[in-house]
PDB file of N, CA and C in Angstrom:
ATOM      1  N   UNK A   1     112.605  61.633  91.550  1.00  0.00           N
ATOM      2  CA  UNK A   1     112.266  62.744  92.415  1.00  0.00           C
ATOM      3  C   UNK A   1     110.822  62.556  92.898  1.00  0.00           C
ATOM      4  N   UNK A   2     110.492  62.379  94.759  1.00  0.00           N
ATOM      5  CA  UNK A   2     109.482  62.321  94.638  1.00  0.00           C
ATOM      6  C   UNK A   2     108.179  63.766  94.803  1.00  0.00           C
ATOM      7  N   UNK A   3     107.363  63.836  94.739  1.00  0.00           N
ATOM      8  CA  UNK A   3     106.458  65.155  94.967  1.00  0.00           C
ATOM      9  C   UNK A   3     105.947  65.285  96.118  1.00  0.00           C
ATOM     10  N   UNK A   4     105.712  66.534  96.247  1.00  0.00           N
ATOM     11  CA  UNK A   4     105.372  66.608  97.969  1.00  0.00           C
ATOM     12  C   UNK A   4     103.837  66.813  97.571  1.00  0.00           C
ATOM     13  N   UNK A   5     103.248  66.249  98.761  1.00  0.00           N
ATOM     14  CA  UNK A   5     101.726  66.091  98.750  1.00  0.00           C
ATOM     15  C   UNK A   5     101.163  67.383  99.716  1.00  0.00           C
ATOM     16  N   UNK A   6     100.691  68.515  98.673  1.00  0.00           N
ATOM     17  CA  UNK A   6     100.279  69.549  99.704  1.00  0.00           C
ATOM     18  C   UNK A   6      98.458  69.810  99.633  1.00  0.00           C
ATOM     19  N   UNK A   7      98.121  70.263 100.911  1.00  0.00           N
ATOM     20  CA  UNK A   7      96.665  70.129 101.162  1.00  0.00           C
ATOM     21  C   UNK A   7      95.919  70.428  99.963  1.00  0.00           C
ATOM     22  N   UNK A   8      96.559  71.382  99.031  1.00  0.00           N
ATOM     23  CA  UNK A   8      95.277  72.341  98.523  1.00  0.00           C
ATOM     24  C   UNK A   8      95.778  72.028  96.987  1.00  0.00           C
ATOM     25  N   UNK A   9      95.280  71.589  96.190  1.00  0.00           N
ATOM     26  CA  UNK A   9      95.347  71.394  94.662  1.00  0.00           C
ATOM     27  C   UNK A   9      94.972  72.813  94.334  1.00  0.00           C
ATOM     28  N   UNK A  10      95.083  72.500  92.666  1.00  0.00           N
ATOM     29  CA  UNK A  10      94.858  73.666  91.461  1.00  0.00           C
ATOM     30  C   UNK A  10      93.263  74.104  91.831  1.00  0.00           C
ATOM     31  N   UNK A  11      92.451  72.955  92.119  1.00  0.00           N
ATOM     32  CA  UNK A  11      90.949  73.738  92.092  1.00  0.00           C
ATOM     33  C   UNK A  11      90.539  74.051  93.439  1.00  0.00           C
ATOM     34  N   UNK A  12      91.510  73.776  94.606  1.00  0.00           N
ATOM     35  CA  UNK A  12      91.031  74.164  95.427  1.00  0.00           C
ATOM     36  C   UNK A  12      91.358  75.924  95.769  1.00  0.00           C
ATOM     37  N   UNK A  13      92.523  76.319  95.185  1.00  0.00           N
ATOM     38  CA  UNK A  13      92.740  77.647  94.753  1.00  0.00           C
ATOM     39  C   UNK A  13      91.855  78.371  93.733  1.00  0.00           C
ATOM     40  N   UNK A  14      91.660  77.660  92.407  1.00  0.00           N
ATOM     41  CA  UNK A  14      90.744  78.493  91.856  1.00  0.00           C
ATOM     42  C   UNK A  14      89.208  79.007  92.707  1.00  0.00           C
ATOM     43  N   UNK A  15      89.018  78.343  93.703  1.00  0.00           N
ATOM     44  CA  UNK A  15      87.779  78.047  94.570  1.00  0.00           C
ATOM     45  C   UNK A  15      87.577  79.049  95.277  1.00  0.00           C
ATOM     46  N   UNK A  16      88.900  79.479  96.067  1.00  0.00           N
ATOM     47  CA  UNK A  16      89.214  80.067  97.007  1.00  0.00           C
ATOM     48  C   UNK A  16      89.499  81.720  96.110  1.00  0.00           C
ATOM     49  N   UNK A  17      89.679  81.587  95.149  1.00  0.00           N
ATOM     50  CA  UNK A  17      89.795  82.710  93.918  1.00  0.00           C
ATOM     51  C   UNK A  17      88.371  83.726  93.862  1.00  0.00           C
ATOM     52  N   UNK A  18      87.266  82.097  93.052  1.00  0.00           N
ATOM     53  CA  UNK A  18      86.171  82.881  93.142  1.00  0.00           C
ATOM     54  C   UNK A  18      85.397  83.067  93.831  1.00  0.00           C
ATOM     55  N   UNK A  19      85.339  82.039  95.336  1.00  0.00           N
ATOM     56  CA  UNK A  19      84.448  83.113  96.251  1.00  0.00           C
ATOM     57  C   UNK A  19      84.954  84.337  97.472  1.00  0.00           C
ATOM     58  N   UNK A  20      86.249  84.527  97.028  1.00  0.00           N
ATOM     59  CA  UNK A  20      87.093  86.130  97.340  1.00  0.00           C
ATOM     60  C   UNK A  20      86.374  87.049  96.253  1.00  0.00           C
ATOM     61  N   UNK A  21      86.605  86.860  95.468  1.00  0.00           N
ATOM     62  CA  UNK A  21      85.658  87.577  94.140  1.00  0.00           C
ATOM     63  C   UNK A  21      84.415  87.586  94.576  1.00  0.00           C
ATOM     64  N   UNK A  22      83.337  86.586  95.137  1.00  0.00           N
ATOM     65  CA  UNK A  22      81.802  86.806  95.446  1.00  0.00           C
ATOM     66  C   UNK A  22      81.858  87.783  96.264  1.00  0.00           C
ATOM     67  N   UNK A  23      82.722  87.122  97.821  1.00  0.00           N
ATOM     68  CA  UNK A  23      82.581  87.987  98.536  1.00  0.00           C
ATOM     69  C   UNK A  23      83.134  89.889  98.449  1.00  0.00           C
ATOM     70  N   UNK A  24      84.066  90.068  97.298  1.00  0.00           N
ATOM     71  CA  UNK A  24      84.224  91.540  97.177  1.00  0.00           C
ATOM     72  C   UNK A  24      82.603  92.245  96.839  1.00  0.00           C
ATOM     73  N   UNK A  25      82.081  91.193  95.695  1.00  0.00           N
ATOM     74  CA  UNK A  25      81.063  91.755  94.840  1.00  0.00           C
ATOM     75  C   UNK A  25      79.767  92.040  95.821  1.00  0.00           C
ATOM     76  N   UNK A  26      79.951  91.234  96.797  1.00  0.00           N
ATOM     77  CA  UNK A  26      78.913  91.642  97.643  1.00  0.00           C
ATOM     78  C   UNK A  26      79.071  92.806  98.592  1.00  0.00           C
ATOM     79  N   UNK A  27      80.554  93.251  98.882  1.00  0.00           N
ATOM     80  CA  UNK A  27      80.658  94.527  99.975  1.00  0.00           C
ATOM     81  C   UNK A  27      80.356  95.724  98.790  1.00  0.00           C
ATOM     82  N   UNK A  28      80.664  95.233  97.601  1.00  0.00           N
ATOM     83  CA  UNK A  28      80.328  96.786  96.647  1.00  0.00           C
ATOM     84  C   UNK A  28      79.380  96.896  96.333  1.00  0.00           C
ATOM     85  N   UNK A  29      77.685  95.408  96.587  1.00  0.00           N
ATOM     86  CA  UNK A  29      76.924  95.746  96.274  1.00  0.00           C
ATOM     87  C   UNK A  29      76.263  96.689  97.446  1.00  0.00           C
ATOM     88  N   UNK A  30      77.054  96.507  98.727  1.00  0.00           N
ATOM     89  CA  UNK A  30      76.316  97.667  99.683  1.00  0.00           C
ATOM     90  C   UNK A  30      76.754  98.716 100.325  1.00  0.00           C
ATOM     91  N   UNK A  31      77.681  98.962  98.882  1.00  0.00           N
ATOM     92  CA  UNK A  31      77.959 100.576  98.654  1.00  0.00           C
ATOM     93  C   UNK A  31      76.630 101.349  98.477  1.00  0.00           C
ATOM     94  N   UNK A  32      76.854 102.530  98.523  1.00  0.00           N
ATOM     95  CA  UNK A  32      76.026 103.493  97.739  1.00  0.00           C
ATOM     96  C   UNK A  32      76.088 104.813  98.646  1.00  0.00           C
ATOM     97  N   UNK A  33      75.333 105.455  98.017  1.00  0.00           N
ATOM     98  CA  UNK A  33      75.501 107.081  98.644  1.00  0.00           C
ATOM     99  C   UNK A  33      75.215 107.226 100.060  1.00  0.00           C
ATOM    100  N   UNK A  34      75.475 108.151 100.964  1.00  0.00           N
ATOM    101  CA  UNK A  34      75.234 108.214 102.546  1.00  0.00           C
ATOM    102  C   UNK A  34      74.603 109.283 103.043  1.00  0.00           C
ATOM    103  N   UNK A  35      73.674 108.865 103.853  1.00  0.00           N
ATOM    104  CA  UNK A  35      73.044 109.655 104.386  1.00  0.00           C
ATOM    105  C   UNK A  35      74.206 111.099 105.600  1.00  0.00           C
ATOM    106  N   UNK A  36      73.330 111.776 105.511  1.00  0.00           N
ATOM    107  CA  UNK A  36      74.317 113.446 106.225  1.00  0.00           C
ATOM    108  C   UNK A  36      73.558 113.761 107.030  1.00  0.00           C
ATOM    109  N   UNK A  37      74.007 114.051 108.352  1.00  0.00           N
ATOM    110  CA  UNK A  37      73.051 115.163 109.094  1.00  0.00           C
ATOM    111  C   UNK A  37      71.487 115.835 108.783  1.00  0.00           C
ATOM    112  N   UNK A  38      72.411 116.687 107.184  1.00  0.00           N
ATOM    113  CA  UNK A  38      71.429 117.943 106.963  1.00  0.00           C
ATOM    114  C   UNK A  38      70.973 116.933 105.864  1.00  0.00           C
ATOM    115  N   UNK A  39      71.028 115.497 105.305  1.00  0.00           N
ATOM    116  CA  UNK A  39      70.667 115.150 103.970  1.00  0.00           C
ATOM    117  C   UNK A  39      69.840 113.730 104.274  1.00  0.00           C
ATOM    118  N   UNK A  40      68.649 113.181 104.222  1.00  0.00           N
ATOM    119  CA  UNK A  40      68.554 112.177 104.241  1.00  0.00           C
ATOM    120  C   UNK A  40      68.270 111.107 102.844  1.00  0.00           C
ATOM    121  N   UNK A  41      69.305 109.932 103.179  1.00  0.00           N
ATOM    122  CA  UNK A  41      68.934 109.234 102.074  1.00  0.00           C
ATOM    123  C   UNK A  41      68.335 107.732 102.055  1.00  0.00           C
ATOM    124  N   UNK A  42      66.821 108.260 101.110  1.00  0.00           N
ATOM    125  CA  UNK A  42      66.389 106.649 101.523  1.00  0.00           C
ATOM    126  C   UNK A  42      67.213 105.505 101.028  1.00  0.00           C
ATOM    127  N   UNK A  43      68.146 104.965 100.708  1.00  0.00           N
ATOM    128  CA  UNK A  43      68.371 104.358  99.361  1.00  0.00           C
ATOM    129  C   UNK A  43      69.437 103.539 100.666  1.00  0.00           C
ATOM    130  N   UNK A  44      69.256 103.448 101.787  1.00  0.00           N
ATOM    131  CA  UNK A  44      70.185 102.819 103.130  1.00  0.00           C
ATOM    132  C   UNK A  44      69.621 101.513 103.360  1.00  0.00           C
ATOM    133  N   UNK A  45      68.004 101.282 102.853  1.00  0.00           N
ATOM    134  CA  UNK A  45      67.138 100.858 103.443  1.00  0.00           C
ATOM    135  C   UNK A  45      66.695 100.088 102.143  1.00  0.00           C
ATOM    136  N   UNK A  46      67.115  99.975 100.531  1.00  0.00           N
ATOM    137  CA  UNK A  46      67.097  99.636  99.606  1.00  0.00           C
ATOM    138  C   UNK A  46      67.362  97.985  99.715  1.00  0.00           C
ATOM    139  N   UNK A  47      67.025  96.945  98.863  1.00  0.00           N
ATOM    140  CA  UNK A  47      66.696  95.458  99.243  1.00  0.00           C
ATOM    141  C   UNK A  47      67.938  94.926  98.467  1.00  0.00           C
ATOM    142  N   UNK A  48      68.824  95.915  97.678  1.00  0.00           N
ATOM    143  CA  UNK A  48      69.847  95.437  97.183  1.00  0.00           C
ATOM    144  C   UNK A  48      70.796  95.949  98.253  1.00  0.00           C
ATOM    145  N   UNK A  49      70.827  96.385  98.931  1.00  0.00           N
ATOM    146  CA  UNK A  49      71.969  96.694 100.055  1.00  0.00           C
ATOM    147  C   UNK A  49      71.610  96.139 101.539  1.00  0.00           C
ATOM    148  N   UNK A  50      70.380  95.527 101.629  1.00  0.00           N
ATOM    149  CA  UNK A  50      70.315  94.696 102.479  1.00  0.00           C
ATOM    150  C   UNK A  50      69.756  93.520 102.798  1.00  0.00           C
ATOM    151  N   UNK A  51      69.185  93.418 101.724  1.00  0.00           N
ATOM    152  CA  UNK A  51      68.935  91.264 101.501  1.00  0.00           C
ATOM    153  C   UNK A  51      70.008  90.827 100.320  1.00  0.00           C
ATOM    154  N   UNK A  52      69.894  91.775  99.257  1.00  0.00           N
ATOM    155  CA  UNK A  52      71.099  90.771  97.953  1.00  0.00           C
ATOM    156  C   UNK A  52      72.278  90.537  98.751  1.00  0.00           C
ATOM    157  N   UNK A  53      73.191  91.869  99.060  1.00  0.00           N
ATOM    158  CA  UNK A  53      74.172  91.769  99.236  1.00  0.00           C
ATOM    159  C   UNK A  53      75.068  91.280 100.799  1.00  0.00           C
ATOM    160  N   UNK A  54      74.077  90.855 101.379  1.00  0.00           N
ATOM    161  CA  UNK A  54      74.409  90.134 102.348  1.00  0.00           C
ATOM    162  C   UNK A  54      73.630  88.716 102.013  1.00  0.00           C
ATOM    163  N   UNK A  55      73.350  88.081 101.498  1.00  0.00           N
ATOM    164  CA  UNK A  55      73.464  87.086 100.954  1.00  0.00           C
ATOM    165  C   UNK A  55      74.483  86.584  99.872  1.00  0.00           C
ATOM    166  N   UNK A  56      74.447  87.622  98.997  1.00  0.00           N
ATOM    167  CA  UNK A  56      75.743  86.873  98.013  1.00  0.00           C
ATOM    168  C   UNK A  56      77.020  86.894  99.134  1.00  0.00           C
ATOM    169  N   UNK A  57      77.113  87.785 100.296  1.00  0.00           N
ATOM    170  CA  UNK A  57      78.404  87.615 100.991  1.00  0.00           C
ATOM    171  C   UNK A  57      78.167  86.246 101.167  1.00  0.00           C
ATOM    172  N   UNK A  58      77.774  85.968 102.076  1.00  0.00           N
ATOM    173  CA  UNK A  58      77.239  84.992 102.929  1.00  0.00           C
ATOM    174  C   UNK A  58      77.923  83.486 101.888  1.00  0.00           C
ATOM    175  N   UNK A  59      77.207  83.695 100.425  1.00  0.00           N
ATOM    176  CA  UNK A  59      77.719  82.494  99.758  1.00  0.00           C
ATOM    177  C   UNK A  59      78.772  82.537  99.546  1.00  0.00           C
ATOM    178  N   UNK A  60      79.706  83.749  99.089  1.00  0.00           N
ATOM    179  CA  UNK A  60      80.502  83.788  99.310  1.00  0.00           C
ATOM    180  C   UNK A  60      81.560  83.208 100.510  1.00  0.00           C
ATOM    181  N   UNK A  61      81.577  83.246 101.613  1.00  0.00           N
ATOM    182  CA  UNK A  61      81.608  82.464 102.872  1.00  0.00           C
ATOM    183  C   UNK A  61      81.557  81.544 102.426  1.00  0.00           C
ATOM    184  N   UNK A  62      80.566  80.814 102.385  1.00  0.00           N
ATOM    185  CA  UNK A  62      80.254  79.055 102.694  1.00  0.00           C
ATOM    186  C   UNK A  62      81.213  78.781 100.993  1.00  0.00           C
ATOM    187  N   UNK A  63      80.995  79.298  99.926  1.00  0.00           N
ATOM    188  CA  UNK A  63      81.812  78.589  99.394  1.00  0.00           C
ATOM    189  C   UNK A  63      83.380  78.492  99.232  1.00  0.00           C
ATOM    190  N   UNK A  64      84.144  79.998 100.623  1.00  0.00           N
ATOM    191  CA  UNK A  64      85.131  79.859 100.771  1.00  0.00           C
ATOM    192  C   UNK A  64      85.302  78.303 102.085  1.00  0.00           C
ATOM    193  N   UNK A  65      84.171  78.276 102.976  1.00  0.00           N
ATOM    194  CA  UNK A  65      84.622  76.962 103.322  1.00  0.00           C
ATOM    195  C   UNK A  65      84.730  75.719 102.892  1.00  0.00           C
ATOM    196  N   UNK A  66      84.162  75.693 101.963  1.00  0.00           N
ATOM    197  CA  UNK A  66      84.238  74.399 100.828  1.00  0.00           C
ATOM    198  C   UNK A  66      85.468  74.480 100.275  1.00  0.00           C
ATOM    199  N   UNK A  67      85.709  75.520  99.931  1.00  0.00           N
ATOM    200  CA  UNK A  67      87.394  75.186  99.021  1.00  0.00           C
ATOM    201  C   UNK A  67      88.359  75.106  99.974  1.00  0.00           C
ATOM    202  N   UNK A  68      87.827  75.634 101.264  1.00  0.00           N
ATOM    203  CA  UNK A  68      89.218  74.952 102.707  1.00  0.00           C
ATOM    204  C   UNK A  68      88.735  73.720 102.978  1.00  0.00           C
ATOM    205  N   UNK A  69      87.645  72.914 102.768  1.00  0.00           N
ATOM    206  CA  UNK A  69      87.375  71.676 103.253  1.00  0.00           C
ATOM    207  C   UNK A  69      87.361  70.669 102.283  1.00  0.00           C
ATOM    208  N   UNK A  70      87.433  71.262 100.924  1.00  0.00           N
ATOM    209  CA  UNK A  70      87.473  70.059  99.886  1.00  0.00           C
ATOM    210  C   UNK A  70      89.298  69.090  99.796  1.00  0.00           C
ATOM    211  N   UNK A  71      88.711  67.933  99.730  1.00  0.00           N
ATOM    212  CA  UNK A  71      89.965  67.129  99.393  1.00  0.00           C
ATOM    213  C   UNK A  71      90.287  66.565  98.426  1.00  0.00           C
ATOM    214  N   UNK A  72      91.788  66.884  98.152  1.00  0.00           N
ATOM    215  CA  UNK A  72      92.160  66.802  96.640  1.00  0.00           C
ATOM    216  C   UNK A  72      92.297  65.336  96.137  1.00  0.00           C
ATOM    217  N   UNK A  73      91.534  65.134  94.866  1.00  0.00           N
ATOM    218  CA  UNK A  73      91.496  63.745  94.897  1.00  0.00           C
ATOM    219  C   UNK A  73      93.765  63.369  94.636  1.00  0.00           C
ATOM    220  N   UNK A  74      93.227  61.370  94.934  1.00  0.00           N
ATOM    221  CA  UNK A  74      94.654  61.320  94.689  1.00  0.00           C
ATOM    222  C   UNK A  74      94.778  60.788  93.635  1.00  0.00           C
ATOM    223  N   UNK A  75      96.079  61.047  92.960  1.00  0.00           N
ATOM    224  CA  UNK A  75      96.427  60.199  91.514  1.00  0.00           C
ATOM    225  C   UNK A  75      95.863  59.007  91.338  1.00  0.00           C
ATOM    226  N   UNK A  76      96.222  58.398  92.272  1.00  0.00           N
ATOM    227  CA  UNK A  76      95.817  56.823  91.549  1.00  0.00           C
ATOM    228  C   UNK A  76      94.116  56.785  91.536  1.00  0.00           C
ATOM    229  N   UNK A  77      93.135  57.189  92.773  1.00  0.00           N
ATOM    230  CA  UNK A  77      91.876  57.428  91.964  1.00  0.00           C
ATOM    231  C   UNK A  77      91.548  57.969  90.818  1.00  0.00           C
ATOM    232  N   UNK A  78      92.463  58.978  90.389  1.00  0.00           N
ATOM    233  CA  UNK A  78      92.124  59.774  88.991  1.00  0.00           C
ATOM    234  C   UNK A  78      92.468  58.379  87.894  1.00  0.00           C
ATOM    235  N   UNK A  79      92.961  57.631  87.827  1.00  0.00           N
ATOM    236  CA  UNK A  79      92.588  56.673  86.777  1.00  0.00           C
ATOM    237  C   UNK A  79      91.897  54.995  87.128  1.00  0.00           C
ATOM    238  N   UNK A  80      91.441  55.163  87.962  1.00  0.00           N
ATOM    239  CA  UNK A  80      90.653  53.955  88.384  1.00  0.00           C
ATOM    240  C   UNK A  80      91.521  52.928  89.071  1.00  0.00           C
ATOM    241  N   UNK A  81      92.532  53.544  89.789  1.00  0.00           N
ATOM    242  CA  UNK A  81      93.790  52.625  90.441  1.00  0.00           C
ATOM    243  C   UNK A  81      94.254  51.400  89.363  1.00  0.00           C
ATOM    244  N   UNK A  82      94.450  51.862  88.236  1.00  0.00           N
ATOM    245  CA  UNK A  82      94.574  50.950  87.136  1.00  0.00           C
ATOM    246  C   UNK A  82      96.181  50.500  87.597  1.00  0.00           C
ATOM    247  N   UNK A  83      97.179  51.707  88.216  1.00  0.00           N
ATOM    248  CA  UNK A  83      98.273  50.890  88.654  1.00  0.00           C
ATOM    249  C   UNK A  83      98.462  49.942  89.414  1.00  0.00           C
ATOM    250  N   UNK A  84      97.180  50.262  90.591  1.00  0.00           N
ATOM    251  CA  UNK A  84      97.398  48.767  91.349  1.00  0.00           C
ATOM    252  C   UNK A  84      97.385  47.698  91.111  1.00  0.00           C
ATOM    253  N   UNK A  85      96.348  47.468  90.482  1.00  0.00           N
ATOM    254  CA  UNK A  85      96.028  45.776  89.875  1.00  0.00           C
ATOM    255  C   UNK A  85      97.167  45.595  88.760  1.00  0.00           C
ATOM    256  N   UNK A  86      98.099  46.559  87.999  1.00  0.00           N
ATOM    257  CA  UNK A  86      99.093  46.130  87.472  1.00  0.00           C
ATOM    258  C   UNK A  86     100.537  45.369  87.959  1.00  0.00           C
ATOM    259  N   UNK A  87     101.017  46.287  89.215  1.00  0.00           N
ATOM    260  CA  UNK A  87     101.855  45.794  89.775  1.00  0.00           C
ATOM    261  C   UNK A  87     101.355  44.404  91.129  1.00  0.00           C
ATOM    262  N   UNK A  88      99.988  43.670  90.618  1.00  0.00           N
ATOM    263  CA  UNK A  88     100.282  42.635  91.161  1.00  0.00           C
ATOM    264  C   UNK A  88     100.373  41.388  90.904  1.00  0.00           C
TER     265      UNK A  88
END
């Protein structure tokens, strides 16, 4: 039976796992309370809701394009193409 060769291996999913995970952690880091009409709140203007957490997005991003652009190694590199030089 032979195997089908598909783009994305085991780590290119786990990849794609954790920077979905960065990028959540960064939209909740720029949560927080909201300013009202009758209420103002400084805390809009706070350096964790607008330098951290648009940066951890951000890495988030780039390291979801890495896990769409990484290529999965192939079997026979994973052991030093030791089969080739056998079958010749």
């Amino acid at each position: 039976m032979s195997k089908q060769k598909f783009a994305f291996d085991k780590t290119n999913f786990i990849l794609l796992a954790v920077a979905m995970a960065v990028v959540i952690i960064g939209f909740i880091l720029m949560t927080g309370p909201v300013s009202t009409p009758t209420h103002f709140e400084p805390d809009i203007f706070s350096a964790r809701r607008i330098k951290v957490a648009p940066v951890v997005c951000l890495a988030g991003f780039l390291l979801m394009i890495y896990a769409v652009l990484r290529k999965p190694r192939d079997k026979q590199t994973d052991n030093g193409g030791m089969e080739d030089r056998h079958n010749s």
